[in-house]
PDB file of N, CA and C in Angstrom:
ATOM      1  N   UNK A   1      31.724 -99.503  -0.197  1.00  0.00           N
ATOM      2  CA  UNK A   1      32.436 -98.433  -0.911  1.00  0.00           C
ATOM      3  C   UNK A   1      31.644 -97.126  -0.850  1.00  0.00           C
ATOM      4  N   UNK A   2      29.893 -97.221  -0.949  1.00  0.00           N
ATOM      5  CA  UNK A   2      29.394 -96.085  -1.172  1.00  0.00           C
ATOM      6  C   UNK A   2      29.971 -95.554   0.472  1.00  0.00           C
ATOM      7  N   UNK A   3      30.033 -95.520   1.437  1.00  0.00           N
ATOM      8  CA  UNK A   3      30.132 -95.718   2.973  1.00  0.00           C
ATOM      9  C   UNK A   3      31.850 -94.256   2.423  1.00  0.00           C
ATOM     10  N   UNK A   4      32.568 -95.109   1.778  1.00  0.00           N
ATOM     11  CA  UNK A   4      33.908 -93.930   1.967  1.00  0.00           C
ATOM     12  C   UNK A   4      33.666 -92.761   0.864  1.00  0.00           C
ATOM     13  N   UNK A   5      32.652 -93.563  -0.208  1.00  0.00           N
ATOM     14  CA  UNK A   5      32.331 -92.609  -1.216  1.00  0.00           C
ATOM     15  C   UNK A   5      31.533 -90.858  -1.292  1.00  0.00           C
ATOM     16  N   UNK A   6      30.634 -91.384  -0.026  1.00  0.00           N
ATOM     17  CA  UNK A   6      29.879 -90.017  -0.106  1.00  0.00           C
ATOM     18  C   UNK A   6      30.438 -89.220   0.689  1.00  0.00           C
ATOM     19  N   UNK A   7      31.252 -89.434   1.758  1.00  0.00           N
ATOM     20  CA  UNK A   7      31.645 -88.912   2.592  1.00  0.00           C
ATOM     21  C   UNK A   7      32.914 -87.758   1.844  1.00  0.00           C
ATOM     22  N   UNK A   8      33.561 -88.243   1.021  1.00  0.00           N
ATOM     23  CA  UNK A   8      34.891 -88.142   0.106  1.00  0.00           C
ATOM     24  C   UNK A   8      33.965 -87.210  -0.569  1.00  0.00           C
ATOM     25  N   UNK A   9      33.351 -87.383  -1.755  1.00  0.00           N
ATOM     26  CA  UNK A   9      32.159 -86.145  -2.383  1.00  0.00           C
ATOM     27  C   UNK A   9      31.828 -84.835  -1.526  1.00  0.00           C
ATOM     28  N   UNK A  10      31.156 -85.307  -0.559  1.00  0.00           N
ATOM     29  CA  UNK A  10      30.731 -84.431   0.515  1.00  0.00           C
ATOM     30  C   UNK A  10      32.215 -83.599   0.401  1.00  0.00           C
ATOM     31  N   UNK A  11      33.032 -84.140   0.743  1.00  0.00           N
ATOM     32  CA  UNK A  11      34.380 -82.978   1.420  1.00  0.00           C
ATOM     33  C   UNK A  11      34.817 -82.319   0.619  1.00  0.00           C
ATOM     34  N   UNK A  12      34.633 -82.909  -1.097  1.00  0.00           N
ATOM     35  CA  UNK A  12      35.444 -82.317  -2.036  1.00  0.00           C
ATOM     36  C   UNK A  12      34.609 -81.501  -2.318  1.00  0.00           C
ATOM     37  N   UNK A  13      33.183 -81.928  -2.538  1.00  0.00           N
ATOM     38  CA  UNK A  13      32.190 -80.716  -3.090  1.00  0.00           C
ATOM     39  C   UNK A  13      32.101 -79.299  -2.200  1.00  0.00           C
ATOM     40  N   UNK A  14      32.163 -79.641  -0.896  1.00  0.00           N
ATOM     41  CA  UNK A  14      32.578 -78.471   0.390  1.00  0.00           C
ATOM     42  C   UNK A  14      33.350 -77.894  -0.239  1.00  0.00           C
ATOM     43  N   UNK A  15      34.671 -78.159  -0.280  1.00  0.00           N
ATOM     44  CA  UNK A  15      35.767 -77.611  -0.733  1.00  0.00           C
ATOM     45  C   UNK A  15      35.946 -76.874  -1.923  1.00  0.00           C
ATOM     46  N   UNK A  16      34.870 -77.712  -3.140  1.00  0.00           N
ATOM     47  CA  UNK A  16      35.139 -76.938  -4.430  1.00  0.00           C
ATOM     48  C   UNK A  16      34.114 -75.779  -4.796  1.00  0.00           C
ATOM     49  N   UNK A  17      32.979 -75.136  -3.852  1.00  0.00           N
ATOM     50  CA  UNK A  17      32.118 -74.195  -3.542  1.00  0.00           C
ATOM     51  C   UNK A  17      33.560 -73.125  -3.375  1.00  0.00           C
ATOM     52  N   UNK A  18      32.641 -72.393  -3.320  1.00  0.00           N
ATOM     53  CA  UNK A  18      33.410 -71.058  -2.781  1.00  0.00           C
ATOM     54  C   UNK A  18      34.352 -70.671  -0.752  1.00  0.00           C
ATOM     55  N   UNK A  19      35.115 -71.435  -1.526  1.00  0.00           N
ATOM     56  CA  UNK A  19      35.411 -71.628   0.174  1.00  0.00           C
ATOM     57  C   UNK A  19      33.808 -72.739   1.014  1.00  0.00           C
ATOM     58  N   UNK A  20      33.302 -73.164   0.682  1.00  0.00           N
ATOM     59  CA  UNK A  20      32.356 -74.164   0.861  1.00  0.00           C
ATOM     60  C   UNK A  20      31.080 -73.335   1.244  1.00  0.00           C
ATOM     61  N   UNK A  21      30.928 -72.634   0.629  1.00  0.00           N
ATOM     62  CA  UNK A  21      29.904 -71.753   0.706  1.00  0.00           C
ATOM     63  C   UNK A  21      28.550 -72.436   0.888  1.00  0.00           C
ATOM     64  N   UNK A  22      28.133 -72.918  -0.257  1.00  0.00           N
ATOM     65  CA  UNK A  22      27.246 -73.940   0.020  1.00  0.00           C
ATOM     66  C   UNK A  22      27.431 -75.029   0.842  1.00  0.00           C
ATOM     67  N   UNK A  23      25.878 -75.429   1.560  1.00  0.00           N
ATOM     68  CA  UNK A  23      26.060 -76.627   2.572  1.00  0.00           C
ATOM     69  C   UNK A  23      26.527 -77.915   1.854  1.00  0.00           C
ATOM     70  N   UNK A  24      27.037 -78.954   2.276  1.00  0.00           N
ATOM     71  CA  UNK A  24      27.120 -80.444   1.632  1.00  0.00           C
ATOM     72  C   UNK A  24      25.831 -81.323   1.294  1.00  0.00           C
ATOM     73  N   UNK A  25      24.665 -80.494   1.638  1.00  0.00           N
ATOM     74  CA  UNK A  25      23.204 -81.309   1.193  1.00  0.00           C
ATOM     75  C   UNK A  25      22.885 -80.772  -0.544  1.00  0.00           C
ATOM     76  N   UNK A  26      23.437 -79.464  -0.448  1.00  0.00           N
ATOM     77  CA  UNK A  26      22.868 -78.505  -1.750  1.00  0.00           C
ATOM     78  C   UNK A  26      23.695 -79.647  -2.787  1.00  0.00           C
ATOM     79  N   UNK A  27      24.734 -79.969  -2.461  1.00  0.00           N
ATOM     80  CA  UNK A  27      25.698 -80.821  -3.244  1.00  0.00           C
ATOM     81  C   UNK A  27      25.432 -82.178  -3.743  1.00  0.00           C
ATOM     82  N   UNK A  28      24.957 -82.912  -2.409  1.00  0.00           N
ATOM     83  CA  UNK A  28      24.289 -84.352  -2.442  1.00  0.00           C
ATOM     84  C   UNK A  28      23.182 -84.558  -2.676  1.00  0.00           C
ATOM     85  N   UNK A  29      22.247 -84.051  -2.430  1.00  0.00           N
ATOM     86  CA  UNK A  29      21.052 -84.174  -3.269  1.00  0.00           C
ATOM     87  C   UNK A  29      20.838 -83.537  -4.688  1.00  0.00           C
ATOM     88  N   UNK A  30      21.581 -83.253  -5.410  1.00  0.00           N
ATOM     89  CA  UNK A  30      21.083 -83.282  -6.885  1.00  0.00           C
ATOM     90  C   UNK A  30      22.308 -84.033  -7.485  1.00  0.00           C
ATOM     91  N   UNK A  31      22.820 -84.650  -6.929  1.00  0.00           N
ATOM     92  CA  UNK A  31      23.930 -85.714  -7.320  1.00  0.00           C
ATOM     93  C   UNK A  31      24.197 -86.606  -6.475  1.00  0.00           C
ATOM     94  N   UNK A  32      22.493 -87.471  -6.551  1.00  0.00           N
ATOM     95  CA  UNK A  32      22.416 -88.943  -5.852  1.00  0.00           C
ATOM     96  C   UNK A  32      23.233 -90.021  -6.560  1.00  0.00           C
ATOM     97  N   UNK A  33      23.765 -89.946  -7.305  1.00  0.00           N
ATOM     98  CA  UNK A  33      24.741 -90.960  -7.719  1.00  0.00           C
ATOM     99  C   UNK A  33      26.287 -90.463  -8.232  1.00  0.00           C
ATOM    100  N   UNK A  34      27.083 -90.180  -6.919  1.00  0.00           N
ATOM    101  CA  UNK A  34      28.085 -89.825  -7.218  1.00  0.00           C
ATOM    102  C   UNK A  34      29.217 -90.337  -8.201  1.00  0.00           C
ATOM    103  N   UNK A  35      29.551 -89.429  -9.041  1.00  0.00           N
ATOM    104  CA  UNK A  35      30.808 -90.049  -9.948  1.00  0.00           C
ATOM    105  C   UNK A  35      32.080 -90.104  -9.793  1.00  0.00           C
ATOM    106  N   UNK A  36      32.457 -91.735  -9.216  1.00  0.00           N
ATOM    107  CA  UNK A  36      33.892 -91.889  -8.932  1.00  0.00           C
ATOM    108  C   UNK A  36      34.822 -91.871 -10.237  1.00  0.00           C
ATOM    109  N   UNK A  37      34.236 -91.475 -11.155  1.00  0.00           N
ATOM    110  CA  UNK A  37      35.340 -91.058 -12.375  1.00  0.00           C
ATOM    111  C   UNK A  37      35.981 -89.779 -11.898  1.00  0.00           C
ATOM    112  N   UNK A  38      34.963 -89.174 -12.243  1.00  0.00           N
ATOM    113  CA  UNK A  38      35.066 -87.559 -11.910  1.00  0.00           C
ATOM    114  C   UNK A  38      35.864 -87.446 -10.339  1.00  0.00           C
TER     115      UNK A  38
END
């Protein structure tokens, strides 16, 4: 699951930046445990 999970984070967090302003690392590394609630 983590396998479809980070990938899915990654795209949304891209997306929810400013037009993805920030890279997808700035995103994933201070949110090593992504929340599939959220």
């Amino acid at each position: 699951m983590l396998t479809l999970v980070i990938p899915m984070v990654a795209l949304l967090g891209y997306a929810w930046t400013d037009g993805g302003r920030q890279p997808m690392r700035d995103i994933v590394q201070p949110l090593p445990v992504p929340r599939a609630g959220k």
